[in-house]
PDB file of N, CA and C in Angstrom:
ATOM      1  N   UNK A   1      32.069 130.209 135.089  1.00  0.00           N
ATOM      2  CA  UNK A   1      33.053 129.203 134.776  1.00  0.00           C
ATOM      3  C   UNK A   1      34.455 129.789 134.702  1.00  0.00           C
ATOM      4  N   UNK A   2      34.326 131.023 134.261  1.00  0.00           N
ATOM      5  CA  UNK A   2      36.045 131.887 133.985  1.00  0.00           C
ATOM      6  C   UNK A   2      36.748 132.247 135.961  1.00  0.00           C
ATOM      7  N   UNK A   3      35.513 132.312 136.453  1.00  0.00           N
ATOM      8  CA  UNK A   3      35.847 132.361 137.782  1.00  0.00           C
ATOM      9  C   UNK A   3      37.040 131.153 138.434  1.00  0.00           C
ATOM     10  N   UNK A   4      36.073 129.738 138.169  1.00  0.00           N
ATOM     11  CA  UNK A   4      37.120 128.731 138.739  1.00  0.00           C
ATOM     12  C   UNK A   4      38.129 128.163 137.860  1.00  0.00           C
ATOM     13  N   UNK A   5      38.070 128.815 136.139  1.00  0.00           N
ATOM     14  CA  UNK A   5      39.269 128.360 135.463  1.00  0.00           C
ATOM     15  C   UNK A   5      40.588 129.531 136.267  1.00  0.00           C
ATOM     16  N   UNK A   6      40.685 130.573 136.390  1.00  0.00           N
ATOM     17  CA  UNK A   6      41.401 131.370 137.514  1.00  0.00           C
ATOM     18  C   UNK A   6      41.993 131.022 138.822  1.00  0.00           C
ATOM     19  N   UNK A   7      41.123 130.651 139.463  1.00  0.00           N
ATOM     20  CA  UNK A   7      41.838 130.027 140.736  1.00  0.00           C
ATOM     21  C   UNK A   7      42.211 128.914 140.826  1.00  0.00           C
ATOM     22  N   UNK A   8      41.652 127.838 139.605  1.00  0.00           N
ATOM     23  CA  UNK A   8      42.548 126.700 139.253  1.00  0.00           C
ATOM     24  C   UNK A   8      44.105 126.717 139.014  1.00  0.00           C
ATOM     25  N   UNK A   9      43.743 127.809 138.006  1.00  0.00           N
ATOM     26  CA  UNK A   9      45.231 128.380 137.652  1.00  0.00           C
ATOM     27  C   UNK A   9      46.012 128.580 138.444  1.00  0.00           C
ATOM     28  N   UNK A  10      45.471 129.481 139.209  1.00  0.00           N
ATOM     29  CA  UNK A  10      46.381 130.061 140.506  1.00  0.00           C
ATOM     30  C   UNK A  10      46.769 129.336 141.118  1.00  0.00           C
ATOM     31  N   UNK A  11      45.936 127.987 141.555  1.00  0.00           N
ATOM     32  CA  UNK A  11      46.395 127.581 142.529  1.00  0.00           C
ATOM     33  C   UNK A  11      47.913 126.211 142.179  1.00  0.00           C
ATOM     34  N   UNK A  12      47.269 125.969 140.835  1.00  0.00           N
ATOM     35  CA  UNK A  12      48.589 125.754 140.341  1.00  0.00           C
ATOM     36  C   UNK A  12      49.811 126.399 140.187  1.00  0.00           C
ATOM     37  N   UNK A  13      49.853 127.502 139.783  1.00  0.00           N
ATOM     38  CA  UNK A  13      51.027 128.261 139.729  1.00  0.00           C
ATOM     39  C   UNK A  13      51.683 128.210 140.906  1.00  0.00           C
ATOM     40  N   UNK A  14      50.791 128.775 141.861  1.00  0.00           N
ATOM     41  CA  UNK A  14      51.255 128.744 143.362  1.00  0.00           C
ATOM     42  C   UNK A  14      51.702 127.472 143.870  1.00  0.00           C
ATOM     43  N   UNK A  15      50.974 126.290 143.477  1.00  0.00           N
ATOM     44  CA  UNK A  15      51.661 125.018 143.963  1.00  0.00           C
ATOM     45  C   UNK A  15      53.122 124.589 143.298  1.00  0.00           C
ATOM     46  N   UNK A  16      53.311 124.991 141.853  1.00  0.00           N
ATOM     47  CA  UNK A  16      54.548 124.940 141.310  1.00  0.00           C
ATOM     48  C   UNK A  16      55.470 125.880 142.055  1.00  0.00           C
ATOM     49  N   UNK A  17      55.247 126.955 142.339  1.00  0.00           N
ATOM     50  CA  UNK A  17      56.553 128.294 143.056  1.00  0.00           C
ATOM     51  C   UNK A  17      57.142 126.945 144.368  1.00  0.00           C
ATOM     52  N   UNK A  18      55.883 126.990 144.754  1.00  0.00           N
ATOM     53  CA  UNK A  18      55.996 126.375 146.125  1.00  0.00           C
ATOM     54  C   UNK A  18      57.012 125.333 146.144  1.00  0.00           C
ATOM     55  N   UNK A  19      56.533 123.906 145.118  1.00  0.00           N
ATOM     56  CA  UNK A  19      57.811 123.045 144.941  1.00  0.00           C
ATOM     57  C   UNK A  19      58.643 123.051 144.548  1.00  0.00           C
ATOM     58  N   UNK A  20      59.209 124.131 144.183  1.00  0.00           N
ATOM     59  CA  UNK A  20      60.391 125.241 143.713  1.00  0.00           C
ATOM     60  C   UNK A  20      61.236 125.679 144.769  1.00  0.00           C
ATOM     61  N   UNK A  21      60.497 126.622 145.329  1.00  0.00           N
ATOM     62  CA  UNK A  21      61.269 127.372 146.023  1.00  0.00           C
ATOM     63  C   UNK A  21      61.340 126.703 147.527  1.00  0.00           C
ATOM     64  N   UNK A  22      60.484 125.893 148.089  1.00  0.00           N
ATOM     65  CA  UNK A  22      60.759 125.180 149.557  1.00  0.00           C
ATOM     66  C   UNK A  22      61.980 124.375 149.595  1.00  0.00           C
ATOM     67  N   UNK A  23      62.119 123.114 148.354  1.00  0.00           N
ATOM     68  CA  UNK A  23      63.631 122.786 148.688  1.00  0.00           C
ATOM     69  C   UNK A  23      64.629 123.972 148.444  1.00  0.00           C
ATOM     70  N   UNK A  24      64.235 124.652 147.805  1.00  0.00           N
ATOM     71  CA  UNK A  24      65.664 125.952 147.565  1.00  0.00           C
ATOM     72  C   UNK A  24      65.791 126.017 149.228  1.00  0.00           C
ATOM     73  N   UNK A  25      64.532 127.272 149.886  1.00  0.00           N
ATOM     74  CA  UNK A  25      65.029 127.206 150.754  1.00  0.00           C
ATOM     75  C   UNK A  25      65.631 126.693 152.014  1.00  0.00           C
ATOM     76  N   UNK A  26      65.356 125.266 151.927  1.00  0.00           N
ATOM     77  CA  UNK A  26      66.065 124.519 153.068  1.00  0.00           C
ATOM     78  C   UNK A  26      67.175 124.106 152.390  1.00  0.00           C
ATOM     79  N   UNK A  27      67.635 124.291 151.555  1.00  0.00           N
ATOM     80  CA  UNK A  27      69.204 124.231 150.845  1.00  0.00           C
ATOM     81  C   UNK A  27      69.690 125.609 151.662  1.00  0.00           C
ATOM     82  N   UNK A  28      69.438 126.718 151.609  1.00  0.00           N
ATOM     83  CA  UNK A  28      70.165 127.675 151.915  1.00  0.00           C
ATOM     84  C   UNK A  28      70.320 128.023 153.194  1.00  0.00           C
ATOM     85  N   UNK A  29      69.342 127.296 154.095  1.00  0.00           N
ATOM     86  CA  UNK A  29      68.882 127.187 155.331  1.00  0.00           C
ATOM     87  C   UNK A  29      70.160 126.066 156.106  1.00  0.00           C
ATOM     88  N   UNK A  30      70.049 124.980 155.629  1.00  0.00           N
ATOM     89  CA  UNK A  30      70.645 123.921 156.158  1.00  0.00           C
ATOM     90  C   UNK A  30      71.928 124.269 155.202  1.00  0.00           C
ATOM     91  N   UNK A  31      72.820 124.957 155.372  1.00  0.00           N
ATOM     92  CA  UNK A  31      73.876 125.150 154.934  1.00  0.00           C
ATOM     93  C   UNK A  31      75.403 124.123 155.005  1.00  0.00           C
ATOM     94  N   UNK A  32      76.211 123.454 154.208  1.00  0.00           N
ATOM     95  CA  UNK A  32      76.981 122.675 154.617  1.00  0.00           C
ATOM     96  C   UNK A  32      78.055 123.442 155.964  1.00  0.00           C
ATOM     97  N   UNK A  33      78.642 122.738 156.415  1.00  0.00           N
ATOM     98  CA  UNK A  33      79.885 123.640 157.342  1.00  0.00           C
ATOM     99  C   UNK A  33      81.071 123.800 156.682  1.00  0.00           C
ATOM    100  N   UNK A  34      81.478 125.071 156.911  1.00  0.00           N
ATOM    101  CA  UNK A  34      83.179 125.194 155.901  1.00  0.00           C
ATOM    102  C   UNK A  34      84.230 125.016 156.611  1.00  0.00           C
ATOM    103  N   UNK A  35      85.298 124.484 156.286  1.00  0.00           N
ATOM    104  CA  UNK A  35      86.498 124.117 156.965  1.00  0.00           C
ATOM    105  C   UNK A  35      86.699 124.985 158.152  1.00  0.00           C
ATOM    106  N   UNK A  36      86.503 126.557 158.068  1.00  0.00           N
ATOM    107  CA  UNK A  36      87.071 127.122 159.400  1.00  0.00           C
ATOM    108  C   UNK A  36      85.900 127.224 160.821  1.00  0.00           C
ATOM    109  N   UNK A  37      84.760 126.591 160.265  1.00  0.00           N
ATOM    110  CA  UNK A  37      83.994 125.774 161.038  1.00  0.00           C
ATOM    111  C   UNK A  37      83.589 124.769 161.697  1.00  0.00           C
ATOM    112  N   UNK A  38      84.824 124.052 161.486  1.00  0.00           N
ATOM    113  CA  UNK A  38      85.047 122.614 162.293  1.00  0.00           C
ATOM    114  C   UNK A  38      85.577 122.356 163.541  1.00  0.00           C
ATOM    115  N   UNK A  39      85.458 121.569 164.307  1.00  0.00           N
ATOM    116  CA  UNK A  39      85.503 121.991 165.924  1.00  0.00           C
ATOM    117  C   UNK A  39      86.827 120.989 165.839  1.00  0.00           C
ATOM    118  N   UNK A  40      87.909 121.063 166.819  1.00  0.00           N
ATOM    119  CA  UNK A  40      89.263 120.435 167.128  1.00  0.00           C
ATOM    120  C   UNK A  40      88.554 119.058 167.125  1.00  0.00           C
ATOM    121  N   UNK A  41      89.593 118.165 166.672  1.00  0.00           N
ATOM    122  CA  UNK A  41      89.331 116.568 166.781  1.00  0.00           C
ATOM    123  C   UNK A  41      89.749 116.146 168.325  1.00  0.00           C
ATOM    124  N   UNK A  42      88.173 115.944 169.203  1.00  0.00           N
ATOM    125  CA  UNK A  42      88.658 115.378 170.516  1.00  0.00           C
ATOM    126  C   UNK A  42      89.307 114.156 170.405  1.00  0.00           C
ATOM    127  N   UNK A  43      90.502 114.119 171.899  1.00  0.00           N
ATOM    128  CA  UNK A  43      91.274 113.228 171.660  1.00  0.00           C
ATOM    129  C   UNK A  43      91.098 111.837 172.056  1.00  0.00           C
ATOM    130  N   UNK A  44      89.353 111.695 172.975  1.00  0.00           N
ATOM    131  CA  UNK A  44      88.395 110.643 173.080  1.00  0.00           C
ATOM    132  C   UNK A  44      87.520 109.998 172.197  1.00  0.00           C
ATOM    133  N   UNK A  45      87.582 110.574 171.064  1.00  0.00           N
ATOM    134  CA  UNK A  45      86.893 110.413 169.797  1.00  0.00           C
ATOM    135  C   UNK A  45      87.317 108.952 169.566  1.00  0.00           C
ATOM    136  N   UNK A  46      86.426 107.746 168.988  1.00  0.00           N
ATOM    137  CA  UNK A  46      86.981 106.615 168.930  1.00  0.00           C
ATOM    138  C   UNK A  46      87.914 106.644 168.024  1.00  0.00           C
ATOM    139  N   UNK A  47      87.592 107.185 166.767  1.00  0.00           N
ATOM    140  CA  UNK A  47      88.113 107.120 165.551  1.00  0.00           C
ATOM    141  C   UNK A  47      89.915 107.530 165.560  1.00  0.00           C
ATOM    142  N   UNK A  48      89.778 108.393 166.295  1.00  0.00           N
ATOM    143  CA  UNK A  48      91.165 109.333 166.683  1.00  0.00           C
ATOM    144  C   UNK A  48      91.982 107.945 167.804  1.00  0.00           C
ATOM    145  N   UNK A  49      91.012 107.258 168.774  1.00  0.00           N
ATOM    146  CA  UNK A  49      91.845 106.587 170.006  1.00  0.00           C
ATOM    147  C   UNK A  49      92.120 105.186 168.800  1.00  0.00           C
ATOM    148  N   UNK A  50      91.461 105.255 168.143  1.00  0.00           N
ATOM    149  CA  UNK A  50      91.718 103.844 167.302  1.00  0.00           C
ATOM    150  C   UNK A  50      92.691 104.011 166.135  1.00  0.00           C
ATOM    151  N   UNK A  51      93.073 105.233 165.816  1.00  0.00           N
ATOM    152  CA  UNK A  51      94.420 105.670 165.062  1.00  0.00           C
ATOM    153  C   UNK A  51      95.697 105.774 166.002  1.00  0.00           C
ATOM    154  N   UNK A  52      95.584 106.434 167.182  1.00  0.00           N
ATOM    155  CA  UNK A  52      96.630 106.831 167.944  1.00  0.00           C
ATOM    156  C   UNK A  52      96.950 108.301 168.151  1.00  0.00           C
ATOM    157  N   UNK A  53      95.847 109.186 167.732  1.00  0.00           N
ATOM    158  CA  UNK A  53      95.922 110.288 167.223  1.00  0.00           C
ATOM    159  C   UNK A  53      96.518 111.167 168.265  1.00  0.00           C
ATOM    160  N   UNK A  54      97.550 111.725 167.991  1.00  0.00           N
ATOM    161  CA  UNK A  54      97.767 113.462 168.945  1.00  0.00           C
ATOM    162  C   UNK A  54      97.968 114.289 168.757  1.00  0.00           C
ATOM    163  N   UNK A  55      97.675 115.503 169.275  1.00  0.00           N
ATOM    164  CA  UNK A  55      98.219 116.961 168.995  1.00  0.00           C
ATOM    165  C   UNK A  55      99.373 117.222 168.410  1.00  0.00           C
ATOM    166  N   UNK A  56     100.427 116.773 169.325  1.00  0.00           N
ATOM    167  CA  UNK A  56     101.655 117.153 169.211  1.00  0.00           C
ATOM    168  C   UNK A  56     102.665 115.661 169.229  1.00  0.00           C
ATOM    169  N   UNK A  57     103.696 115.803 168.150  1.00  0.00           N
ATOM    170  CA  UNK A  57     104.334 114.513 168.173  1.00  0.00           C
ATOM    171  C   UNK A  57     105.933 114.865 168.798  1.00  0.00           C
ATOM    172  N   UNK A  58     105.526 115.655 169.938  1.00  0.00           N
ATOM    173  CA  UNK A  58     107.294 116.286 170.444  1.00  0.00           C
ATOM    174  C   UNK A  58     106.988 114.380 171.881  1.00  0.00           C
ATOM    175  N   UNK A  59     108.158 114.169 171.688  1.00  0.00           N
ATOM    176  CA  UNK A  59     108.456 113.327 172.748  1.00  0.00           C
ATOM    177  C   UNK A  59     107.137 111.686 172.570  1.00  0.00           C
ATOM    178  N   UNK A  60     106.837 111.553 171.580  1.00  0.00           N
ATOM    179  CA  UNK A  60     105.858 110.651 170.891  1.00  0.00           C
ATOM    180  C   UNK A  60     106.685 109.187 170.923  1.00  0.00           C
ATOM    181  N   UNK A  61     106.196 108.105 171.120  1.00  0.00           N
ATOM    182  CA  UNK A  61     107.294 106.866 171.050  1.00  0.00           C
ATOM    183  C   UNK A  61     106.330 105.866 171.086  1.00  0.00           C
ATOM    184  N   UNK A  62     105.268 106.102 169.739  1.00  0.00           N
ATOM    185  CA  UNK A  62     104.754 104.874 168.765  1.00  0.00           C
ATOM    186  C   UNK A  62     105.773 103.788 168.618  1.00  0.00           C
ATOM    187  N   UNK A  63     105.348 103.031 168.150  1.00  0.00           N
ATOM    188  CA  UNK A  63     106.342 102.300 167.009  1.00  0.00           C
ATOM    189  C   UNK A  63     106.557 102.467 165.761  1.00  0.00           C
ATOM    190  N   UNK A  64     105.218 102.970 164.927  1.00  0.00           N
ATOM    191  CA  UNK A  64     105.009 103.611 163.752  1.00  0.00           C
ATOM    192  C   UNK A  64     105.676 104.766 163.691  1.00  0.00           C
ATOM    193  N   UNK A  65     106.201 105.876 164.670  1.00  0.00           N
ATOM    194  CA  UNK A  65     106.029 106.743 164.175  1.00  0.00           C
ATOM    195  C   UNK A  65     107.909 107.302 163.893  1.00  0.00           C
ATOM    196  N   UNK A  66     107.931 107.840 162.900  1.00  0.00           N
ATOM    197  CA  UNK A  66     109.116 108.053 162.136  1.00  0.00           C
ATOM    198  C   UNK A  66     108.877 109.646 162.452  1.00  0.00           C
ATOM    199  N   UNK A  67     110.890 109.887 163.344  1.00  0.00           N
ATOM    200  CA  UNK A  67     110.501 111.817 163.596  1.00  0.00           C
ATOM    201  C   UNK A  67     110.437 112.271 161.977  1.00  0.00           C
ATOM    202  N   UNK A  68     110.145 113.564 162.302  1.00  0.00           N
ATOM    203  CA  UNK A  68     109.746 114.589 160.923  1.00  0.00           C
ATOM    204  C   UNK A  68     108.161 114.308 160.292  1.00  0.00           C
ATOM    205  N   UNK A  69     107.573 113.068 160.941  1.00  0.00           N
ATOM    206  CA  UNK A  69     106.125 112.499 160.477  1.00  0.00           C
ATOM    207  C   UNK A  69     104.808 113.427 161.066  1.00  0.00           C
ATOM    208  N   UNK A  70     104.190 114.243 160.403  1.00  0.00           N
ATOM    209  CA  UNK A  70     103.391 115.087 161.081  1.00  0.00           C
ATOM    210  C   UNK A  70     102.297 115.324 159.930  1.00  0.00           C
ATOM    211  N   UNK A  71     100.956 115.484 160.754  1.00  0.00           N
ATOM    212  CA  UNK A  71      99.573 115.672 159.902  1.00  0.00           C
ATOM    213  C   UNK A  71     100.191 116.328 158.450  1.00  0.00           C
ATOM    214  N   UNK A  72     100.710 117.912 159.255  1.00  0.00           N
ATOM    215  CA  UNK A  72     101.052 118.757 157.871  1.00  0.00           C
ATOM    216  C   UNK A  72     101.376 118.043 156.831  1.00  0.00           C
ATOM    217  N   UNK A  73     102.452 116.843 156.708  1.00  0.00           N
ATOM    218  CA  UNK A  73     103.264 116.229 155.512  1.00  0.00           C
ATOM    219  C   UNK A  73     102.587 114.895 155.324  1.00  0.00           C
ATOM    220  N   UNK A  74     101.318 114.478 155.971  1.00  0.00           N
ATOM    221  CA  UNK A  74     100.663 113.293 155.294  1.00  0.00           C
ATOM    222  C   UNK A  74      99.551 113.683 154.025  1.00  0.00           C
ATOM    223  N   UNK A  75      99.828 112.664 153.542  1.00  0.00           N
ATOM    224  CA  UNK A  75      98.661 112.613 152.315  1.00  0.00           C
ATOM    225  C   UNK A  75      97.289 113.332 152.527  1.00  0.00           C
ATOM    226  N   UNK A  76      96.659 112.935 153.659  1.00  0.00           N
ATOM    227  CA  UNK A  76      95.491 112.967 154.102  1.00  0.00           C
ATOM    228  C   UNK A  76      95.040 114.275 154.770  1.00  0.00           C
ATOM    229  N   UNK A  77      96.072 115.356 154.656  1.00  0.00           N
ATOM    230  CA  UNK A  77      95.722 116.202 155.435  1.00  0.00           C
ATOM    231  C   UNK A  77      95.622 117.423 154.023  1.00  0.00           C
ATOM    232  N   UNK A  78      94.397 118.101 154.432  1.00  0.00           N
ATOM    233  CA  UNK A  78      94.172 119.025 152.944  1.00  0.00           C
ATOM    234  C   UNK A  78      93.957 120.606 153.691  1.00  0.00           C
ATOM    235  N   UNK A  79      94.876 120.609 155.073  1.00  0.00           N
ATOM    236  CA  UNK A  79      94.800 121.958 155.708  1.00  0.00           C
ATOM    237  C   UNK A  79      95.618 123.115 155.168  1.00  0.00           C
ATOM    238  N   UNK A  80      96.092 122.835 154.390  1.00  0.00           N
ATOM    239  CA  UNK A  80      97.444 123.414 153.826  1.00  0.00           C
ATOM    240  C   UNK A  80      98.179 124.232 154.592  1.00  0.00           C
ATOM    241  N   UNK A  81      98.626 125.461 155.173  1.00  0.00           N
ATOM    242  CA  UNK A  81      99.511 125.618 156.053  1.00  0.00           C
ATOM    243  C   UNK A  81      99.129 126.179 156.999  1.00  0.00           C
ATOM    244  N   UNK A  82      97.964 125.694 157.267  1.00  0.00           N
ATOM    245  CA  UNK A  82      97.324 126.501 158.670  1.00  0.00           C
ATOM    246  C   UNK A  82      97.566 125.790 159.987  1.00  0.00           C
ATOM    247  N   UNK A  83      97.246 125.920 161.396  1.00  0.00           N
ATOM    248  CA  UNK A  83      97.978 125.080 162.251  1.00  0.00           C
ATOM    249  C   UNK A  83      96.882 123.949 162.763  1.00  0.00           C
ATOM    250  N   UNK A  84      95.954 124.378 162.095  1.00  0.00           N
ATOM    251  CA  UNK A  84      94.762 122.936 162.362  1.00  0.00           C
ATOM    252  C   UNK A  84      94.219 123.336 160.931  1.00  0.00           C
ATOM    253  N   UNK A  85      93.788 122.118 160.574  1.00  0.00           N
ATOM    254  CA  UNK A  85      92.868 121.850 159.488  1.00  0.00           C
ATOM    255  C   UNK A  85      92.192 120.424 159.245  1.00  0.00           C
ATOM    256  N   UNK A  86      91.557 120.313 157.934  1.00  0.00           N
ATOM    257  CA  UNK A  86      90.486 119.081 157.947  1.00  0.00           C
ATOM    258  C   UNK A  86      91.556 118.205 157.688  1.00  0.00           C
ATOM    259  N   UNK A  87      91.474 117.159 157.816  1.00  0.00           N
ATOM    260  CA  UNK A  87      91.967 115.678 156.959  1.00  0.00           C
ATOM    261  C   UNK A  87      90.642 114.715 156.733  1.00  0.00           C
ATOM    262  N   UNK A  88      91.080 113.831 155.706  1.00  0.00           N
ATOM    263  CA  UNK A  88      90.254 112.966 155.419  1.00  0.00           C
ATOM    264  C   UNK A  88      89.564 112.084 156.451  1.00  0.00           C
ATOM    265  N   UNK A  89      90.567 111.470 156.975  1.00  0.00           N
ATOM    266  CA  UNK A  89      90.409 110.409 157.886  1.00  0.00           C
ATOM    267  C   UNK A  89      89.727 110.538 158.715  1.00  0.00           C
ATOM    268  N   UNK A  90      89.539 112.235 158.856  1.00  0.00           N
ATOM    269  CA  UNK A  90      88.462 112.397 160.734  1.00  0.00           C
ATOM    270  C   UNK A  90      87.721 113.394 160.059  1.00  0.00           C
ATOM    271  N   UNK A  91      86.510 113.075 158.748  1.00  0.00           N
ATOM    272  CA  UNK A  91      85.875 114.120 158.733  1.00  0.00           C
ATOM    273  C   UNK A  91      84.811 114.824 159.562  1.00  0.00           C
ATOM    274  N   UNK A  92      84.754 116.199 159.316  1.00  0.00           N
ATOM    275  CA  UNK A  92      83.661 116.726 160.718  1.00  0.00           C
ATOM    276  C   UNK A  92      84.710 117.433 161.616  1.00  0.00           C
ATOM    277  N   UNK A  93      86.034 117.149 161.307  1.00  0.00           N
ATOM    278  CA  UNK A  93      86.311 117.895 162.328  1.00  0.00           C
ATOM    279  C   UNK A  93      88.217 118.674 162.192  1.00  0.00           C
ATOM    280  N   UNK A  94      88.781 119.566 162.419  1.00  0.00           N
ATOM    281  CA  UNK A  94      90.321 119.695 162.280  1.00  0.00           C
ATOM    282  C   UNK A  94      90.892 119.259 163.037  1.00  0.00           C
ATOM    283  N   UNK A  95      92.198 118.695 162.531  1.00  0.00           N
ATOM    284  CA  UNK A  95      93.208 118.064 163.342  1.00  0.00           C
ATOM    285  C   UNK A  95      94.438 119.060 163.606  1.00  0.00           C
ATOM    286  N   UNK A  96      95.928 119.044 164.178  1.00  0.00           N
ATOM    287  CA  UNK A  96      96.847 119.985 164.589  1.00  0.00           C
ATOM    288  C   UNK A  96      97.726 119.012 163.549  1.00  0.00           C
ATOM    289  N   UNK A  97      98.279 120.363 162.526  1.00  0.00           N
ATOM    290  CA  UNK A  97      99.508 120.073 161.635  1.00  0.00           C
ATOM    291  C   UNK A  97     100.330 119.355 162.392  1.00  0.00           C
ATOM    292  N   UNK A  98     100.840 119.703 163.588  1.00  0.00           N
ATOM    293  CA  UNK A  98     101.825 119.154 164.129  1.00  0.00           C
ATOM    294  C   UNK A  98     101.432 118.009 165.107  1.00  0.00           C
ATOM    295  N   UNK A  99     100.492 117.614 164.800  1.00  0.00           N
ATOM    296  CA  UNK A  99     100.059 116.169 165.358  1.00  0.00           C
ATOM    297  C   UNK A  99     100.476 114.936 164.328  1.00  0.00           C
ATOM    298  N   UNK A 100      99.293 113.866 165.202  1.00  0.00           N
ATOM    299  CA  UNK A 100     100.569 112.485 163.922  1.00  0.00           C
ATOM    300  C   UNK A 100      99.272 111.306 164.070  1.00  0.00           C
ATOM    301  N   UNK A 101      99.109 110.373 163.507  1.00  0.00           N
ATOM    302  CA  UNK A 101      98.066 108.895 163.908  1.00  0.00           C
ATOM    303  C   UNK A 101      98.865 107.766 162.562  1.00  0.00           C
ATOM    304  N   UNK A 102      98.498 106.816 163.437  1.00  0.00           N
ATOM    305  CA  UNK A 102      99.313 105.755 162.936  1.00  0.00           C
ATOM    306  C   UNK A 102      98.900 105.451 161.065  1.00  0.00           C
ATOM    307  N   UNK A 103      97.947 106.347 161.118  1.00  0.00           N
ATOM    308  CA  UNK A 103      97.552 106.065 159.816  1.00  0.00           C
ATOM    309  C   UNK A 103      98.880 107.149 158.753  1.00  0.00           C
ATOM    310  N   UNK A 104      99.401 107.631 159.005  1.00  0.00           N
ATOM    311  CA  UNK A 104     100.167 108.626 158.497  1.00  0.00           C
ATOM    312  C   UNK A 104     101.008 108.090 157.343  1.00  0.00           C
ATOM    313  N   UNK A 105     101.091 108.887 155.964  1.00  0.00           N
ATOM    314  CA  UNK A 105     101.681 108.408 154.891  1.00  0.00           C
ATOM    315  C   UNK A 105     102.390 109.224 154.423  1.00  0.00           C
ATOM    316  N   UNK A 106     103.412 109.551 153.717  1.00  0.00           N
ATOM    317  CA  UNK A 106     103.771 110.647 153.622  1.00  0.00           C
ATOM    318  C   UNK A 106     103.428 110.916 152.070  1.00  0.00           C
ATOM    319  N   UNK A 107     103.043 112.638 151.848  1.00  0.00           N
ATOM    320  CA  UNK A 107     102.366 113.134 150.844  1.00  0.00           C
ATOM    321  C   UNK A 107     103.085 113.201 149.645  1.00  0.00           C
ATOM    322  N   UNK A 108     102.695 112.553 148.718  1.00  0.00           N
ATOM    323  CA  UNK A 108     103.325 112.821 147.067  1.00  0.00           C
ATOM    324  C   UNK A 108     104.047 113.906 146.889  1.00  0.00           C
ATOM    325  N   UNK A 109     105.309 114.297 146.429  1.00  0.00           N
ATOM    326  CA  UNK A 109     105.656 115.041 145.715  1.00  0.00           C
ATOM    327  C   UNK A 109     106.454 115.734 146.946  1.00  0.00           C
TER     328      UNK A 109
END
């Protein structure tokens, strides 16, 4: 009887590690992506053609768009002074500081 109170045991223990440590490891496995891992915001992307989105706002003639208006100085952009970074609006992917989309606000402070 001490025989199968043992491998009862065991096999509990072992079934607890198990539901333990399997989600761990597909947490560490499936890793989120970090900002300098984000691929350029294509400029076919709907999300981007349905803002107005571009690279560069040299020679730009929106109607929205007011010169000096650029990713870098909108609200929405949390790249801080790098020359692409994330913004809100297009997550998944970096946009160019010196780009512009009609969504553009200019940043507090």
């Amino acid at each position: 009887m001490s025989e199968s109170r043992n491998s009862r045991r065991t096999f509990l223990v072992r079934a607890a590690t198990a539901a333990v440590a399997i989600p761990l490891g597909i947490r560490l496995i499936d890793r989120p992506a970090f900002a300098q891992d984000l691929p350029k915001l294509p400029l076919d992307n709907p999300q981007a053609k349905a803002l107005n989105y571009v690279e560069s706002t040299e020679g730009l003639t929106h109607p929205n768009f007011k010169p000096g208006s650029d990713c870098a100085n909108c609200q929405f952009w949390t790249g801080g002074d790098a020359e692409w970074g994330p913004c809100t609006l297009f997550p998944g992917h970096h946009v160019a500081a010196k780009g512009w989309c009609s969504a553009w606000a200019r940043k507090a402070g």
